[in-house]
PDB file of N, CA and C in Angstrom:
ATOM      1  N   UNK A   1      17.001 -10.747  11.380  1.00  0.00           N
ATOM      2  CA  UNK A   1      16.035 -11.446  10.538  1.00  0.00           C
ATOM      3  C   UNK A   1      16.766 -12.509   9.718  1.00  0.00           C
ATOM      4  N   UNK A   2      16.167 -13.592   9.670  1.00  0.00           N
ATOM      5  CA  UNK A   2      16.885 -15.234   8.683  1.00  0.00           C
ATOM      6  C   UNK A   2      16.214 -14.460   7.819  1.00  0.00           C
ATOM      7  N   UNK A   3      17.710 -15.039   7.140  1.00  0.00           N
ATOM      8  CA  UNK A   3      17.336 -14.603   5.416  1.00  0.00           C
ATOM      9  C   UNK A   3      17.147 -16.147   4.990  1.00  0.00           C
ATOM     10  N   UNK A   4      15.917 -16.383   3.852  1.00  0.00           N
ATOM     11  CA  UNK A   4      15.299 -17.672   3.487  1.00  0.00           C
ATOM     12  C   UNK A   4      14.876 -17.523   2.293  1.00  0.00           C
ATOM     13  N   UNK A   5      16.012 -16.570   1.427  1.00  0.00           N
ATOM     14  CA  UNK A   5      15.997 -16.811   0.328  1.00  0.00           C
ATOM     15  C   UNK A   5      16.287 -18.150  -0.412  1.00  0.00           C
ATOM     16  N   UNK A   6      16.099 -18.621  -1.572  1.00  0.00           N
ATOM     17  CA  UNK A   6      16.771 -19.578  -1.954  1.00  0.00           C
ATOM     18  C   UNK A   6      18.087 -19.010  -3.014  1.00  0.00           C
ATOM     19  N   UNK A   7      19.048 -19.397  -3.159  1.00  0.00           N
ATOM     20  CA  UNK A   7      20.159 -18.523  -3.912  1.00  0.00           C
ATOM     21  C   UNK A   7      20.177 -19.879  -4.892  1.00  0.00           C
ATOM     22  N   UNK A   8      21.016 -19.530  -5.710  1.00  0.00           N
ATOM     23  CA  UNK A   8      20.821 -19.779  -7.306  1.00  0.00           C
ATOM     24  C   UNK A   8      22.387 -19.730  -7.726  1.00  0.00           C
ATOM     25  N   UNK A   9      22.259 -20.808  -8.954  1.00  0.00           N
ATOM     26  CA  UNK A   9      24.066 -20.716  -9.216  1.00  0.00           C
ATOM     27  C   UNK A   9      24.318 -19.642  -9.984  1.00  0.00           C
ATOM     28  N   UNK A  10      23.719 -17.991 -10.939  1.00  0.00           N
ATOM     29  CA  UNK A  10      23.939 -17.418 -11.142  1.00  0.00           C
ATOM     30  C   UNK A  10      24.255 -16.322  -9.653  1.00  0.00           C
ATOM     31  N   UNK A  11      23.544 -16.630  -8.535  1.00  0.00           N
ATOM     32  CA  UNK A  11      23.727 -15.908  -6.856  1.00  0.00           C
ATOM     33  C   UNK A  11      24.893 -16.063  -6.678  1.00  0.00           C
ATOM     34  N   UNK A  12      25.353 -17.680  -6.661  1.00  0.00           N
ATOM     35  CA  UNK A  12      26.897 -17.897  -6.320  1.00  0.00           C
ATOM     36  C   UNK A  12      27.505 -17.415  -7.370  1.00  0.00           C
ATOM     37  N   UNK A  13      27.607 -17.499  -8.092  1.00  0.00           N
ATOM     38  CA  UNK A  13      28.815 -16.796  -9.094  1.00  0.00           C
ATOM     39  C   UNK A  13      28.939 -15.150  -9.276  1.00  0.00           C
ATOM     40  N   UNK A  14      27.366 -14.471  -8.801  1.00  0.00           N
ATOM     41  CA  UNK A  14      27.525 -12.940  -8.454  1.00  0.00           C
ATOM     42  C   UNK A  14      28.464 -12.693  -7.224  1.00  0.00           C
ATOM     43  N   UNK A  15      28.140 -14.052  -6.064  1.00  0.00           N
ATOM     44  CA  UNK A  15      29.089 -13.544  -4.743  1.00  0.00           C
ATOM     45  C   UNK A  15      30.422 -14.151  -4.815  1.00  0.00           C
ATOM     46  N   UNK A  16      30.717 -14.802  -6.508  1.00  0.00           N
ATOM     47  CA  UNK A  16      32.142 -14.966  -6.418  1.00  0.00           C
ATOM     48  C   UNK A  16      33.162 -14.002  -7.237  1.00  0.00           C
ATOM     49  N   UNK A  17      32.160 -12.890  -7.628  1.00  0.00           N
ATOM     50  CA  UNK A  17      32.986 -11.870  -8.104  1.00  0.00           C
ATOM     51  C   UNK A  17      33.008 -12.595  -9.696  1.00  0.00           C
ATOM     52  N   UNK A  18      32.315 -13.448 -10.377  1.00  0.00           N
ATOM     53  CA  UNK A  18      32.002 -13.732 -11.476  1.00  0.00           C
ATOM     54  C   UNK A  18      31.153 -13.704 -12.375  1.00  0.00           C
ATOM     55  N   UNK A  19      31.158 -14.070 -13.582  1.00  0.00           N
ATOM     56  CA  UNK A  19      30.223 -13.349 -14.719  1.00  0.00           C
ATOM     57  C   UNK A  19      29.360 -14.661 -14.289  1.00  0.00           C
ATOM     58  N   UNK A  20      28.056 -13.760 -14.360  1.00  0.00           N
ATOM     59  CA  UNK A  20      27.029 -14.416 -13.595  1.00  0.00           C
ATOM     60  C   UNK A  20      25.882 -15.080 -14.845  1.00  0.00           C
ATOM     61  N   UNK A  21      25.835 -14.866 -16.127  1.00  0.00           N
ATOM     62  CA  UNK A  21      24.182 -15.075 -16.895  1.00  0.00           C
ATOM     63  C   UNK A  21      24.813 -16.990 -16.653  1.00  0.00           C
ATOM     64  N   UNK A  22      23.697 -16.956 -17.923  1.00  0.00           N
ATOM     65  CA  UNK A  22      23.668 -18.673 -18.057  1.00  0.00           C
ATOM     66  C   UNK A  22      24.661 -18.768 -18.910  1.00  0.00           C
ATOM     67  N   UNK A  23      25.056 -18.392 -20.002  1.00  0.00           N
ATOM     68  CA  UNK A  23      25.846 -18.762 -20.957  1.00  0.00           C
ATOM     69  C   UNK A  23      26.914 -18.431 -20.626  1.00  0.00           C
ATOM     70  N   UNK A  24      27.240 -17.558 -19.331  1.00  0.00           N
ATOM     71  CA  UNK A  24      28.636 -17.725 -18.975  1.00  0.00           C
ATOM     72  C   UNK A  24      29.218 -18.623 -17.992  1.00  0.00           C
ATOM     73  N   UNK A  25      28.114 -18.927 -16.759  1.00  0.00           N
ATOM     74  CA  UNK A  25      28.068 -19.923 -16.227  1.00  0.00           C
ATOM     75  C   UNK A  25      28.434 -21.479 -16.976  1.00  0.00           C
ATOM     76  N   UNK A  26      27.667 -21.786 -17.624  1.00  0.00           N
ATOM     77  CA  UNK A  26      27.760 -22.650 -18.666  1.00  0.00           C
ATOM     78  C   UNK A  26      29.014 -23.024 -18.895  1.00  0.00           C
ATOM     79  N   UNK A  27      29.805 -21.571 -19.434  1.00  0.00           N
ATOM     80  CA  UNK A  27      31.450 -21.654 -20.064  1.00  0.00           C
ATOM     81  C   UNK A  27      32.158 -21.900 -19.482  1.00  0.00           C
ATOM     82  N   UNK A  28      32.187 -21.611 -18.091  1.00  0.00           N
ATOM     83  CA  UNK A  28      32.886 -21.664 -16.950  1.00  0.00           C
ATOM     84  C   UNK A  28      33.167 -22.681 -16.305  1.00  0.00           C
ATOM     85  N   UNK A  29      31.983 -23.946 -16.475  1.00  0.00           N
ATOM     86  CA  UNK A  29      31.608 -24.990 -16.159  1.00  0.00           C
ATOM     87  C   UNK A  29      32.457 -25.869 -17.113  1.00  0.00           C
ATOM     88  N   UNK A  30      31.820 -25.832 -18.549  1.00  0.00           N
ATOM     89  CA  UNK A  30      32.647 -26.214 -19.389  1.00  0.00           C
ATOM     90  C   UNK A  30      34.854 -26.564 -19.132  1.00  0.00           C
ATOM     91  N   UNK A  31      34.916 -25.332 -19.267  1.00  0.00           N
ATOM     92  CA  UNK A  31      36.468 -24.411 -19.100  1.00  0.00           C
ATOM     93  C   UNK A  31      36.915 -25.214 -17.741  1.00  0.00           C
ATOM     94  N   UNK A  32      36.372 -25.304 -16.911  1.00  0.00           N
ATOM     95  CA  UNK A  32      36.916 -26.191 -15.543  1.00  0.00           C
ATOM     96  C   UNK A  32      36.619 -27.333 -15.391  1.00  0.00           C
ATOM     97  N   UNK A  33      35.964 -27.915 -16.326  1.00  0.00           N
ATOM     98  CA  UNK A  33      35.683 -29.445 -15.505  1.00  0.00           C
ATOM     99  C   UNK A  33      36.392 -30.386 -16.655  1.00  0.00           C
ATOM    100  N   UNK A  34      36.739 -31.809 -16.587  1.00  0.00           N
ATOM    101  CA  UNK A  34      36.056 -32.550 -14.796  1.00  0.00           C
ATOM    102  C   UNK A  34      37.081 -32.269 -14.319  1.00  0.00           C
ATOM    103  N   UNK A  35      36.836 -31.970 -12.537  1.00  0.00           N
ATOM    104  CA  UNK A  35      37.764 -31.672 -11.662  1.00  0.00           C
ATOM    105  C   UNK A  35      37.506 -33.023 -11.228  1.00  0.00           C
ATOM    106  N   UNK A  36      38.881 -33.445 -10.918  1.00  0.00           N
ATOM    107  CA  UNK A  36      39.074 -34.948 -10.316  1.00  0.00           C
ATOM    108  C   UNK A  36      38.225 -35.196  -8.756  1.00  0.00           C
ATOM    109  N   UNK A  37      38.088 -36.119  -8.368  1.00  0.00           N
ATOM    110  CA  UNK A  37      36.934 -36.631  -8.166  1.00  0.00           C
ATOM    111  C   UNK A  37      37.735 -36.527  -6.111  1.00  0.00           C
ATOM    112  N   UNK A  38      38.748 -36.653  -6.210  1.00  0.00           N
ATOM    113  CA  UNK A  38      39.955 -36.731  -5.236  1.00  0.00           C
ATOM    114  C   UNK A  38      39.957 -35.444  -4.805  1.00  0.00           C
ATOM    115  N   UNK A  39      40.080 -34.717  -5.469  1.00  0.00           N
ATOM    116  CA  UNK A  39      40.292 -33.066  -5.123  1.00  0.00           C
ATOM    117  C   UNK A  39      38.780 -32.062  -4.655  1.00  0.00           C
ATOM    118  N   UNK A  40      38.766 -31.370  -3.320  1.00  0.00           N
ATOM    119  CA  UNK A  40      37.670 -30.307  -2.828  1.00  0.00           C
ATOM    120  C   UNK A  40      37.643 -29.815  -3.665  1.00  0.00           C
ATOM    121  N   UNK A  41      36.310 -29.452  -4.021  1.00  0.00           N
ATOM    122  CA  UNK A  41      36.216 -27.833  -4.693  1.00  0.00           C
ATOM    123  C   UNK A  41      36.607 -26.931  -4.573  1.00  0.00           C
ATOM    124  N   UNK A  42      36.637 -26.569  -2.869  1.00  0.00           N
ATOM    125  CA  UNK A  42      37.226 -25.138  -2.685  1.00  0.00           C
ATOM    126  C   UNK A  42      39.156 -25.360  -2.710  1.00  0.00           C
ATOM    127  N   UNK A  43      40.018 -26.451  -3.715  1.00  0.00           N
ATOM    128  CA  UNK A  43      41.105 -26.591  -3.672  1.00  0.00           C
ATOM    129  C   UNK A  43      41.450 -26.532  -5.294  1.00  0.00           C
ATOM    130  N   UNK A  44      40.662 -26.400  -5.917  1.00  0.00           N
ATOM    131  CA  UNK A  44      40.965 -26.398  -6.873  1.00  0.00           C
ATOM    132  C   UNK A  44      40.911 -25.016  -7.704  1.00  0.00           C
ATOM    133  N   UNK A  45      42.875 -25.421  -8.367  1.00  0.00           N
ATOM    134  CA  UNK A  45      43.356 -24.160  -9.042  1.00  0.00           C
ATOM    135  C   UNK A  45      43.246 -22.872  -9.343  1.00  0.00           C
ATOM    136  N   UNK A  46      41.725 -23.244 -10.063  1.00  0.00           N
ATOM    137  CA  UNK A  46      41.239 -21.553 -10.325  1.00  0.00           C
ATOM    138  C   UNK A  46      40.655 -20.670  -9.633  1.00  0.00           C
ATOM    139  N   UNK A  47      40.377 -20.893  -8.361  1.00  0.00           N
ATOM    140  CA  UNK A  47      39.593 -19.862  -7.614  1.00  0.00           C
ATOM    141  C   UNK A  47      40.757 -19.310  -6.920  1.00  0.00           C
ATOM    142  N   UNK A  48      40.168 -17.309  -6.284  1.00  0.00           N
ATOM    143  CA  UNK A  48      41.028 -16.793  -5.692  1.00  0.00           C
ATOM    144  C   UNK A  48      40.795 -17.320  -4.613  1.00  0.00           C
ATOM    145  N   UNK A  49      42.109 -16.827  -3.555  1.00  0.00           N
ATOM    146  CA  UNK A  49      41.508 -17.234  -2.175  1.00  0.00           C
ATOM    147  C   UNK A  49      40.647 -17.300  -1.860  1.00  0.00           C
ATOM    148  N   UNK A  50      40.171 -15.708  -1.828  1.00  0.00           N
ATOM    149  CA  UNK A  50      39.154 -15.452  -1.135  1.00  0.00           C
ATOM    150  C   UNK A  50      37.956 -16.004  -1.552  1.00  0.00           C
ATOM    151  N   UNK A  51      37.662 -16.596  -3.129  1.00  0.00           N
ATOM    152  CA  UNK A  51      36.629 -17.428  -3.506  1.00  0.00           C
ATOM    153  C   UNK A  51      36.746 -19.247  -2.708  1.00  0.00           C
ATOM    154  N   UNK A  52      37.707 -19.778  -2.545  1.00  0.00           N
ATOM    155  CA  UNK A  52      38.134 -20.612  -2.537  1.00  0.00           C
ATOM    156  C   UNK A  52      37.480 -20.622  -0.522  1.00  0.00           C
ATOM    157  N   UNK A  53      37.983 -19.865   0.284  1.00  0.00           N
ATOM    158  CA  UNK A  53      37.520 -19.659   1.670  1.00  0.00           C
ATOM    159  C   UNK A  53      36.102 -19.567   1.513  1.00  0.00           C
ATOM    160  N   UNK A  54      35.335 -18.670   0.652  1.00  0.00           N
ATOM    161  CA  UNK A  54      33.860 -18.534   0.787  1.00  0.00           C
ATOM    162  C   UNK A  54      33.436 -20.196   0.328  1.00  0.00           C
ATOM    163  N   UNK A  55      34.020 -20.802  -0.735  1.00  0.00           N
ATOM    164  CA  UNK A  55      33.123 -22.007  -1.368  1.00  0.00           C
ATOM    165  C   UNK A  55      33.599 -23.034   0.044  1.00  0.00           C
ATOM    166  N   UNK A  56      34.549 -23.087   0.685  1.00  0.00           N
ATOM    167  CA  UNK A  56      35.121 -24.061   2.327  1.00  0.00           C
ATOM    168  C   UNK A  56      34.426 -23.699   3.317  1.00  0.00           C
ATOM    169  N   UNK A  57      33.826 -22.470   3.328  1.00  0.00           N
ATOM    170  CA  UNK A  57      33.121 -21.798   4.225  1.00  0.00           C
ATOM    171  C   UNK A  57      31.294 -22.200   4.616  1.00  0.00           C
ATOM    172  N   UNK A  58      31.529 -22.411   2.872  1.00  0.00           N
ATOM    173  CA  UNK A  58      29.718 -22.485   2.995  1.00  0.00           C
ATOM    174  C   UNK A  58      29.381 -23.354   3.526  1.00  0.00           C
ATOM    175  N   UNK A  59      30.618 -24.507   2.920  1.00  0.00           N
ATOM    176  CA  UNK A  59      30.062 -26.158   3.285  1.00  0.00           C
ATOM    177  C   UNK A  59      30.618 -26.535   4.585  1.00  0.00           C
ATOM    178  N   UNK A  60      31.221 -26.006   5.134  1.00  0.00           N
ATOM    179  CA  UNK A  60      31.594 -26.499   6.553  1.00  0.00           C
ATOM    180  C   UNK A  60      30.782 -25.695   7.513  1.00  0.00           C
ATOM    181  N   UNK A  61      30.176 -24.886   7.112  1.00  0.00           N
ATOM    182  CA  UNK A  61      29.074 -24.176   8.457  1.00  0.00           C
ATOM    183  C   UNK A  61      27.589 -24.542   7.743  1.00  0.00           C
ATOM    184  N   UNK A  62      27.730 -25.199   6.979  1.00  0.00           N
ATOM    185  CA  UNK A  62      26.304 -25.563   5.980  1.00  0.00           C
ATOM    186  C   UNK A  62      25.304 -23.940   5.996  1.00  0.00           C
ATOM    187  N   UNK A  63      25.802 -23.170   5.291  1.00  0.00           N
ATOM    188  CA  UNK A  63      25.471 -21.940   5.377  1.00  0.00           C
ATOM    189  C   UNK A  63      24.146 -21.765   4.013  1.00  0.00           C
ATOM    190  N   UNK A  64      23.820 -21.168   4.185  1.00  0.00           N
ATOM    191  CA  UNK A  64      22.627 -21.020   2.887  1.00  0.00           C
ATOM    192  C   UNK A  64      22.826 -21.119   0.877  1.00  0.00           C
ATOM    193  N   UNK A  65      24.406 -20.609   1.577  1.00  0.00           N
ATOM    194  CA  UNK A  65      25.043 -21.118   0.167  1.00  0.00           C
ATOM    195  C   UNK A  65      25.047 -22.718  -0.232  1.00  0.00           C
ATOM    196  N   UNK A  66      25.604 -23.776   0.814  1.00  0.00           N
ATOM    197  CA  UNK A  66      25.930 -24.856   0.585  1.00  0.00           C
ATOM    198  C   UNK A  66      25.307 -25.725  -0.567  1.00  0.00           C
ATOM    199  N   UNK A  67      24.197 -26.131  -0.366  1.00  0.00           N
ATOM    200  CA  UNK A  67      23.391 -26.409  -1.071  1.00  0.00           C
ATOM    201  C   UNK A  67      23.781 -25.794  -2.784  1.00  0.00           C
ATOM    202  N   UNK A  68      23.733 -24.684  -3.115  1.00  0.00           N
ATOM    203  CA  UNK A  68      24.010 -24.235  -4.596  1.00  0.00           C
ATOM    204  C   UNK A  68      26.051 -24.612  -5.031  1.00  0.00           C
ATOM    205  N   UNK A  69      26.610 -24.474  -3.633  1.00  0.00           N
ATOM    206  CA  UNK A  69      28.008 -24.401  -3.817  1.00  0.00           C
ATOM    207  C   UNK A  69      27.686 -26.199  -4.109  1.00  0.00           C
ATOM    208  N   UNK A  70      27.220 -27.559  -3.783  1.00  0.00           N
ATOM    209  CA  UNK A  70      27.214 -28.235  -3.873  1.00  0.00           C
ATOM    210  C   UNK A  70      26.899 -28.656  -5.202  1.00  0.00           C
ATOM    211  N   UNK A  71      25.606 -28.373  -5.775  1.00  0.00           N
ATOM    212  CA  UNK A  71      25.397 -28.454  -7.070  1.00  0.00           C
ATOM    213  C   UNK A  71      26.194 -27.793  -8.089  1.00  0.00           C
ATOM    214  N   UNK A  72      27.107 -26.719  -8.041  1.00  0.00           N
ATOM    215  CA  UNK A  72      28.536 -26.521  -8.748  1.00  0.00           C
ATOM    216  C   UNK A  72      29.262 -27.500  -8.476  1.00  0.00           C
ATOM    217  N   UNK A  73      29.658 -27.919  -7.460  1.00  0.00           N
ATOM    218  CA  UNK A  73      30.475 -29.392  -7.121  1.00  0.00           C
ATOM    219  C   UNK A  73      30.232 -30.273  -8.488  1.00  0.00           C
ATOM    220  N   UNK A  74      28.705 -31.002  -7.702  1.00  0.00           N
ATOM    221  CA  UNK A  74      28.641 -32.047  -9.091  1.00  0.00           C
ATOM    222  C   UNK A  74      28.653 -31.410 -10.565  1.00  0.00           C
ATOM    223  N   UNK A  75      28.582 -30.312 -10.909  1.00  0.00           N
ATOM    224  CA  UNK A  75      28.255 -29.702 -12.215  1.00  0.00           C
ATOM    225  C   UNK A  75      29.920 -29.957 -13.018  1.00  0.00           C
ATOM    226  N   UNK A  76      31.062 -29.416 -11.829  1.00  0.00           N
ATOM    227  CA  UNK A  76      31.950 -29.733 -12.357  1.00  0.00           C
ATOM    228  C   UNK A  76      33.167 -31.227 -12.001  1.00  0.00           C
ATOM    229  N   UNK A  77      32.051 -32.279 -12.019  1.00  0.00           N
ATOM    230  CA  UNK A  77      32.663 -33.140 -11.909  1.00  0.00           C
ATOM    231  C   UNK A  77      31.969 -34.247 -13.162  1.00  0.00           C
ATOM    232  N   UNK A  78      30.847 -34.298 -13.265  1.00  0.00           N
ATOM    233  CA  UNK A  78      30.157 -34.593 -14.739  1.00  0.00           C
ATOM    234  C   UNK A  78      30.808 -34.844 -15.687  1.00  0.00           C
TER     235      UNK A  78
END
């Protein structure tokens, strides 16, 4: 069965093993950006690997994540 949920940037940050509300999201956003404009998302510093493979993952198979992993993109480039 397709899953056709829509996921949410508190979704991505539950499946990145991170504190998920708004006000931590928020901080997080804050705390990391701007990430230079030159540099992937999924290359930058603070993520573990294995976060770092899931956020390379989404967007190169355009997976259901992409879309939300994208709007973190621009969130931390703002």
């Amino acid at each position: 069965m397709l899953d056709t949920s829509i996921h949410s940037l508190s979704g991505l940050f539950a499946q990145l093993g991170l504190p998920n509300s708004k006000k931590e999201i928020e901080a997080f956003i804050e705390q990391h950006r701007p990430l230079p404009q030159a540099e992937p998302l999924s290359k930058a510093g603070f993520w573990t690997e294995s976060q770092a493979t899931f956020l390379r993952e989404a967007v190169l198979n355009d997976s259901d994540w992409a879309e939300v992993v994208d709007e973190l993109n621009v969130l931390l480039r703002d």
